[in-house]
PDB file of N, CA and C in Angstrom:
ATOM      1  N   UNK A   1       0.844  -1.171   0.000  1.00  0.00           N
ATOM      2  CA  UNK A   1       0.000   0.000   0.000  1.00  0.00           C
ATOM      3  C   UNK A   1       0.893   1.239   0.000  1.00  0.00           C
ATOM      4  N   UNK A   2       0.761   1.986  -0.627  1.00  0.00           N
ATOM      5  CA  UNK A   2       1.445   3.090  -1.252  1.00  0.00           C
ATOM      6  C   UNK A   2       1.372   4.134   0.551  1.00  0.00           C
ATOM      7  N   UNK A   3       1.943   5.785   0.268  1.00  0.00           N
ATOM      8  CA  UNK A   3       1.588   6.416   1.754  1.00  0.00           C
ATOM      9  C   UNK A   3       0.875   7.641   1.113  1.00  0.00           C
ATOM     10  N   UNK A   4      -0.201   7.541   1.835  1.00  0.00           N
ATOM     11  CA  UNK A   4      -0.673   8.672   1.731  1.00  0.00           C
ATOM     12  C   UNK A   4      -0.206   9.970   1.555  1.00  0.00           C
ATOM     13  N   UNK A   5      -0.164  10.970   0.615  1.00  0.00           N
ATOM     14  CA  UNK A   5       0.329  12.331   0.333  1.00  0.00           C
ATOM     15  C   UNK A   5      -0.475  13.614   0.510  1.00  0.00           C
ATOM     16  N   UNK A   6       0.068  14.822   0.741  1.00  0.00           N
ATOM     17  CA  UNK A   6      -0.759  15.841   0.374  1.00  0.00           C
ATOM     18  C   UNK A   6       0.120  16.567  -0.458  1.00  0.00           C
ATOM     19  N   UNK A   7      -0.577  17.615  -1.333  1.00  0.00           N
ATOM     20  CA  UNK A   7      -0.034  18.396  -2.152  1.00  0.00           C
ATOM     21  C   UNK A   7       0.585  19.543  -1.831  1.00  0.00           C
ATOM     22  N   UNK A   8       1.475  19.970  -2.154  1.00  0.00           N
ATOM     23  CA  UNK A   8       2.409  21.486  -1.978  1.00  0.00           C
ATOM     24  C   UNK A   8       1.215  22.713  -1.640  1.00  0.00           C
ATOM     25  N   UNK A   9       0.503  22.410  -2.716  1.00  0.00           N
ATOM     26  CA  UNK A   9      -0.755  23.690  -2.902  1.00  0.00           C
ATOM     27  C   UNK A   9      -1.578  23.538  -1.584  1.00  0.00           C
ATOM     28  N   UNK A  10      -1.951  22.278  -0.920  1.00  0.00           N
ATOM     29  CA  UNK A  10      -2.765  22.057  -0.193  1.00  0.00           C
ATOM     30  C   UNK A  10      -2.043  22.248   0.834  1.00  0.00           C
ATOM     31  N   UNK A  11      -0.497  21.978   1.084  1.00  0.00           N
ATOM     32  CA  UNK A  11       0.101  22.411   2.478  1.00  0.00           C
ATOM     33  C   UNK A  11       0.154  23.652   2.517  1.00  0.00           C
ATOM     34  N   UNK A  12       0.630  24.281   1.424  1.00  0.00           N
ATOM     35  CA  UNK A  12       0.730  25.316   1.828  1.00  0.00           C
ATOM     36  C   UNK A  12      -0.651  26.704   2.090  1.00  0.00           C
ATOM     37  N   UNK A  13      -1.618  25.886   1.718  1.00  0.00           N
ATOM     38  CA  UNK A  13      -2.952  26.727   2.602  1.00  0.00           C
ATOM     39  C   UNK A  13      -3.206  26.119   4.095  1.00  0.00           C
ATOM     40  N   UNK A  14      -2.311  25.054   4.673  1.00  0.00           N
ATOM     41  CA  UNK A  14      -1.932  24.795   6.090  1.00  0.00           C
ATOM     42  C   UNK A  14      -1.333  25.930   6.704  1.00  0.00           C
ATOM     43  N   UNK A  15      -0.281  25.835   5.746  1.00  0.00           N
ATOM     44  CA  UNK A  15       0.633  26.523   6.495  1.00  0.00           C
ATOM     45  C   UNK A  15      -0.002  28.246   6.439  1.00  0.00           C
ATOM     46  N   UNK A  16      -0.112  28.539   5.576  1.00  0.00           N
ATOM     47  CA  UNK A  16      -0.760  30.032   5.519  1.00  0.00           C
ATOM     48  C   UNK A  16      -1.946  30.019   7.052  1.00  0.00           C
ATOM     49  N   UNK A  17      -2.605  29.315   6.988  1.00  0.00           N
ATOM     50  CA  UNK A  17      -3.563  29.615   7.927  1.00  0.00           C
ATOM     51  C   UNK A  17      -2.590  29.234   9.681  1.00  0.00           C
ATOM     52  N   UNK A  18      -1.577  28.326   9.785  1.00  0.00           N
ATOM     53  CA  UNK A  18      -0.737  28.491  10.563  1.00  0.00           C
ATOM     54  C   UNK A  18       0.096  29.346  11.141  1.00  0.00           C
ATOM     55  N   UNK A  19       0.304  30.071   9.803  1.00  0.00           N
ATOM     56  CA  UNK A  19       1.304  31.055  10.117  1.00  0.00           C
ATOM     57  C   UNK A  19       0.570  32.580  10.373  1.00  0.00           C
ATOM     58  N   UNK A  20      -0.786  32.842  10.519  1.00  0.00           N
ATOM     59  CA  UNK A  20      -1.522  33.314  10.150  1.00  0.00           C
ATOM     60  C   UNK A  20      -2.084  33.277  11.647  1.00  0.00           C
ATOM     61  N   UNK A  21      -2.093  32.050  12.912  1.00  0.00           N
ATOM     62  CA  UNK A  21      -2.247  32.133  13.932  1.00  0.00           C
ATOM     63  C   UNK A  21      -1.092  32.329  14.586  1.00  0.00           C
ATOM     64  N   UNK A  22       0.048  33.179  13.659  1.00  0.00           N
ATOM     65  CA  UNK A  22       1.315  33.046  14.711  1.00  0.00           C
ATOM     66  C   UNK A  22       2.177  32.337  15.046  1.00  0.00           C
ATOM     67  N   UNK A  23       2.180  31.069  14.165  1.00  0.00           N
ATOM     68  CA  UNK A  23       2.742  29.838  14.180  1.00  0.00           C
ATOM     69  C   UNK A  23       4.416  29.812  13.284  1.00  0.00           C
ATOM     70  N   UNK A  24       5.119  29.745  13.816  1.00  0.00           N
ATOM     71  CA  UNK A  24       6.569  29.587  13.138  1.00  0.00           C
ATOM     72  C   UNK A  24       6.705  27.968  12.380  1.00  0.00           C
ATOM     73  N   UNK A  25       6.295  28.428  11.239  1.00  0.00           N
ATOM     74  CA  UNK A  25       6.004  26.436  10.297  1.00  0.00           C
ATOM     75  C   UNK A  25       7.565  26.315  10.069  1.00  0.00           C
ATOM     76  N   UNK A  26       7.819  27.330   9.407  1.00  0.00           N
ATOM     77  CA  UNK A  26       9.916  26.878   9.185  1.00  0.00           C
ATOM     78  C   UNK A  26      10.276  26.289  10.411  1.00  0.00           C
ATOM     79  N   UNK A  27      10.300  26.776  11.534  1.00  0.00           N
ATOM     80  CA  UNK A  27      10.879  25.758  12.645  1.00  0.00           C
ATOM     81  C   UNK A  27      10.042  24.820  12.846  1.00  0.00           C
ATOM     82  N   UNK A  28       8.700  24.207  12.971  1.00  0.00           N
ATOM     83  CA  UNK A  28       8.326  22.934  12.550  1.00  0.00           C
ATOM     84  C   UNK A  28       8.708  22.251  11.437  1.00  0.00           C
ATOM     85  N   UNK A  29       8.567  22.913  10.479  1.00  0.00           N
ATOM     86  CA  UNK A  29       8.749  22.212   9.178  1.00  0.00           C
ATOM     87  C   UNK A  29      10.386  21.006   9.258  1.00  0.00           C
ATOM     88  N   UNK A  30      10.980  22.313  10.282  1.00  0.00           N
ATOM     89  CA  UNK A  30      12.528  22.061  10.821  1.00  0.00           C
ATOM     90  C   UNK A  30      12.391  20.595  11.255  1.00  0.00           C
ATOM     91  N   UNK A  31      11.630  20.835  12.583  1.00  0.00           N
ATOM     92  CA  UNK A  31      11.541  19.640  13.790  1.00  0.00           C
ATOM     93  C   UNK A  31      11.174  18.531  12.613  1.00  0.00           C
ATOM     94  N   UNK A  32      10.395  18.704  11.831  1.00  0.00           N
ATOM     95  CA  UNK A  32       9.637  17.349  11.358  1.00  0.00           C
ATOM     96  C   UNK A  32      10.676  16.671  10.281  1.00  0.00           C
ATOM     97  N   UNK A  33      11.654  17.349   9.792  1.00  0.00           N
ATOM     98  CA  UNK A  33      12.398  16.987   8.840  1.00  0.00           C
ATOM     99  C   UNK A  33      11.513  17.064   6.941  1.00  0.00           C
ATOM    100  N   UNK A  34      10.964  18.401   7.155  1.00  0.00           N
ATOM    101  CA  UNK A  34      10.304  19.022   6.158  1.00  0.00           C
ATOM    102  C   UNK A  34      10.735  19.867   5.576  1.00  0.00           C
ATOM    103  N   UNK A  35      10.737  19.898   3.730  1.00  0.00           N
ATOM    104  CA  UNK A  35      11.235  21.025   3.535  1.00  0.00           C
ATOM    105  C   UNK A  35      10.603  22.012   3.138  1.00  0.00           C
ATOM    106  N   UNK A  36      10.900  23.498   3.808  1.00  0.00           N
ATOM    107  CA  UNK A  36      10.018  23.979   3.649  1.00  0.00           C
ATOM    108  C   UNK A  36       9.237  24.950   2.285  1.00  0.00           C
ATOM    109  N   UNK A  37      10.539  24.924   1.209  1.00  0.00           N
ATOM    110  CA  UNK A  37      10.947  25.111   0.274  1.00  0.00           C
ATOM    111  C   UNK A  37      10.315  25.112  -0.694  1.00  0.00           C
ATOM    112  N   UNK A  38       9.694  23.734  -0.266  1.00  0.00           N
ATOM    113  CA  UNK A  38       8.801  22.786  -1.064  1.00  0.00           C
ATOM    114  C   UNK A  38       7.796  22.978  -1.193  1.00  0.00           C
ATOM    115  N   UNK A  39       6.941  23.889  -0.743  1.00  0.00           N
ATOM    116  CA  UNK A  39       6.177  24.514  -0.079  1.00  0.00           C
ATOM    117  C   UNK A  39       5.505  25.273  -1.954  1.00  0.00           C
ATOM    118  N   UNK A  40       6.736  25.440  -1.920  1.00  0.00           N
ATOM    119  CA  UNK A  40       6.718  26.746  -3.719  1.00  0.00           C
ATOM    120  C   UNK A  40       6.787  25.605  -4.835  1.00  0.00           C
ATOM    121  N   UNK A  41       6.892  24.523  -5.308  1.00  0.00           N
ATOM    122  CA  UNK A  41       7.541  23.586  -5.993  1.00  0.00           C
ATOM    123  C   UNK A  41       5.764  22.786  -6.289  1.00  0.00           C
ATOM    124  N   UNK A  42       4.732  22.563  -7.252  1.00  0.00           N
ATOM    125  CA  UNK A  42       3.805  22.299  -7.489  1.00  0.00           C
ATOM    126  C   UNK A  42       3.799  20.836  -7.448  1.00  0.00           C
ATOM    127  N   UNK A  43       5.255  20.403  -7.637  1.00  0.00           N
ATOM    128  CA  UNK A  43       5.010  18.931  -7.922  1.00  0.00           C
ATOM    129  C   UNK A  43       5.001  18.433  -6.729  1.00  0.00           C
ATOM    130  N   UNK A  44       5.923  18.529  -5.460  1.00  0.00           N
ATOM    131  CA  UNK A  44       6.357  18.372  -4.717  1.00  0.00           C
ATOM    132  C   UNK A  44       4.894  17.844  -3.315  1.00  0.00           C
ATOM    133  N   UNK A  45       4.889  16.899  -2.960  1.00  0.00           N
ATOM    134  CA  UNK A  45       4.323  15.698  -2.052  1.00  0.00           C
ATOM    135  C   UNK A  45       4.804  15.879  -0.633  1.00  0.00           C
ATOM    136  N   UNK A  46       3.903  15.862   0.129  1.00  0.00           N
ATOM    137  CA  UNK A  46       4.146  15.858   1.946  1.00  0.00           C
ATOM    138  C   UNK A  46       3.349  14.995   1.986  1.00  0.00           C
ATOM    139  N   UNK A  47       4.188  13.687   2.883  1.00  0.00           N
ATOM    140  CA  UNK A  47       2.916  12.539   3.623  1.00  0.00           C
ATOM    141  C   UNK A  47       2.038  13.267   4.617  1.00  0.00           C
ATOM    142  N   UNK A  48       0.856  12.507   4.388  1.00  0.00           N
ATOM    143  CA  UNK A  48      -0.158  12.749   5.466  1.00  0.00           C
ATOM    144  C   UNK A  48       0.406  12.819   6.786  1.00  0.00           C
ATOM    145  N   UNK A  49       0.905  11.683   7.084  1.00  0.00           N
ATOM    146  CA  UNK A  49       1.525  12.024   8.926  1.00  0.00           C
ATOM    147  C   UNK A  49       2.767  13.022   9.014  1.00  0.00           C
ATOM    148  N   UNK A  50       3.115  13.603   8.444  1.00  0.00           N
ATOM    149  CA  UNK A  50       3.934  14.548   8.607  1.00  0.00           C
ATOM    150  C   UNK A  50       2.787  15.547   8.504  1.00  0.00           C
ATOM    151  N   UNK A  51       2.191  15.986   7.956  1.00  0.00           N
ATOM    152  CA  UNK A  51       1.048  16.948   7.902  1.00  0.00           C
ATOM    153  C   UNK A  51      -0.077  17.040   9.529  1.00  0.00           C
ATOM    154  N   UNK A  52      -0.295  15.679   9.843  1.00  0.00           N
ATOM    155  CA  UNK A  52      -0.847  15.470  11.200  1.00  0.00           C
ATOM    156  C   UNK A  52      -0.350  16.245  12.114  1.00  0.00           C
ATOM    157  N   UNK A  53       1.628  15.101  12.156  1.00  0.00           N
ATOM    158  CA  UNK A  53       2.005  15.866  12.963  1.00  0.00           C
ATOM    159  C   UNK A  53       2.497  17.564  12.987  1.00  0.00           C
ATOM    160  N   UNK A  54       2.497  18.457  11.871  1.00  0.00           N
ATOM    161  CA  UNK A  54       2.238  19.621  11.765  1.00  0.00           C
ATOM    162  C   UNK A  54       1.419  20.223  12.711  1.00  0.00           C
ATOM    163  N   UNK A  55      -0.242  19.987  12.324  1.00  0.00           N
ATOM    164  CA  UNK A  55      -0.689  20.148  12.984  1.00  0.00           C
ATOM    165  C   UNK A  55      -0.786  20.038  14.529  1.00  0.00           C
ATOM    166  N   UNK A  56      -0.431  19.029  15.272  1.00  0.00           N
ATOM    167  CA  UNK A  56      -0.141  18.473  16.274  1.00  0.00           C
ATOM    168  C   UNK A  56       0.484  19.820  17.043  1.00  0.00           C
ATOM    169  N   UNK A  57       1.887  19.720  16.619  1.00  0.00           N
ATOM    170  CA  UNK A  57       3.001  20.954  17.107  1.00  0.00           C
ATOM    171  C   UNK A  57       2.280  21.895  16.824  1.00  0.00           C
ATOM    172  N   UNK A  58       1.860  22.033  15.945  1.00  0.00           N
ATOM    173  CA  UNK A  58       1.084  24.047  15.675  1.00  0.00           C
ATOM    174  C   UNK A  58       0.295  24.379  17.196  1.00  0.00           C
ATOM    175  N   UNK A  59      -0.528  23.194  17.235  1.00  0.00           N
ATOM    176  CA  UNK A  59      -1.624  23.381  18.537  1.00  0.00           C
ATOM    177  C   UNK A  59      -0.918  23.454  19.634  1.00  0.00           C
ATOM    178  N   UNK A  60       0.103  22.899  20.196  1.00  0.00           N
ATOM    179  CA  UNK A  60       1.175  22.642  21.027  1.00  0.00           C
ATOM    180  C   UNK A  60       1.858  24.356  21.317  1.00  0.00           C
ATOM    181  N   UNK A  61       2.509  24.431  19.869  1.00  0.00           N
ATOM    182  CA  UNK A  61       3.002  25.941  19.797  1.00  0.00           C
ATOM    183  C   UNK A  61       2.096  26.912  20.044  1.00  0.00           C
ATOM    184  N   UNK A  62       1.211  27.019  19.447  1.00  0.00           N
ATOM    185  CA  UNK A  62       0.112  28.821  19.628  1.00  0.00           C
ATOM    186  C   UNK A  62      -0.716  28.218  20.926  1.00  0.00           C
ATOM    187  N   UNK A  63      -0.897  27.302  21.363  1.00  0.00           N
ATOM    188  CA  UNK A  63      -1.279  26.862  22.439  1.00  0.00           C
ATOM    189  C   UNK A  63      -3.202  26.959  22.166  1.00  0.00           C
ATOM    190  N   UNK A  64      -3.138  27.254  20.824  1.00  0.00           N
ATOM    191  CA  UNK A  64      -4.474  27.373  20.361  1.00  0.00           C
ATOM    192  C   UNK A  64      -5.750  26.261  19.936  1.00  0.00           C
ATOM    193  N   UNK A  65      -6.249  25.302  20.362  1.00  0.00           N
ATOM    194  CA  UNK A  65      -6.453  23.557  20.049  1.00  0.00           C
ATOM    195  C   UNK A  65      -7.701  24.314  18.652  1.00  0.00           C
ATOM    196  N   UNK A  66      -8.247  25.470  18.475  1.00  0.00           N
ATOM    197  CA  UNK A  66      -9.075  25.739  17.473  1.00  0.00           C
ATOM    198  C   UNK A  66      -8.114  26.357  16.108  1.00  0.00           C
ATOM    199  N   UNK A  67      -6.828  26.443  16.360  1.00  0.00           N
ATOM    200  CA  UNK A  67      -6.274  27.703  15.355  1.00  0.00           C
ATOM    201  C   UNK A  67      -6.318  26.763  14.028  1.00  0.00           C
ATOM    202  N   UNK A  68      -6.915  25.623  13.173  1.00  0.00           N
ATOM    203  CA  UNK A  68      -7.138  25.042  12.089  1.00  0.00           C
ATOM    204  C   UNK A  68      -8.552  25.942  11.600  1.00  0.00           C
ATOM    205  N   UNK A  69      -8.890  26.940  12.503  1.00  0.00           N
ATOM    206  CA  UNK A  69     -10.204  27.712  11.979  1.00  0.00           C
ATOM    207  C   UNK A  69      -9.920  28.705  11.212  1.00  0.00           C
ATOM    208  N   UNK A  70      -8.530  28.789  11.161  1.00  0.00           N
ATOM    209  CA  UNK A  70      -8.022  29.690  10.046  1.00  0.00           C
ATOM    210  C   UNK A  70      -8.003  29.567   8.631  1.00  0.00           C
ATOM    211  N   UNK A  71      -8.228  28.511   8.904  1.00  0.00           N
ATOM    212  CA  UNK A  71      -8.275  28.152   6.988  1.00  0.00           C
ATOM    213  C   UNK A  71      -9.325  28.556   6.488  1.00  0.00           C
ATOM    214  N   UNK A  72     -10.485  28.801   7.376  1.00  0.00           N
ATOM    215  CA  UNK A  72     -11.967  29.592   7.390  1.00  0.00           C
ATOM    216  C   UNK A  72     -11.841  30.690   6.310  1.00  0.00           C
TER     217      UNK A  72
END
């Protein structure tokens, strides 16, 4: 079974709405062993559990458990 992916385009409206609650994604992106680079690159694939755990740390960091309402 193949791993689940998300798209550059689709992380990076994560990350916009992350960074958007104040959230430093380059130093996650860091911790997770993400690049963040990649971010700009259309072709370019992030597994789902790296994306989880994104999220995970974001909530952790802004200390915010709603700040995914940003993508609103």
């Amino acid at each position: 079974m193949s791993e689940r992916t998300t798209s550059s385009s689709w992380a990076s409206g994560i990350v916009a709405a992350l960074e958007l609650g104040g959230v430093d994604c380059r130093q996650l992106f860091a911790q997770l062993g993400l690049d963040y680079a990649a971010l700009t690159n259309p072709d370019a694939r992030f597994a789902q559990d790296a994306m989880t755990r994104l999220w995970h740390l974001a909530v952790e960091a802004s200390g915010n458990p709603a700040i995914g309402l940003n993508m609103a």
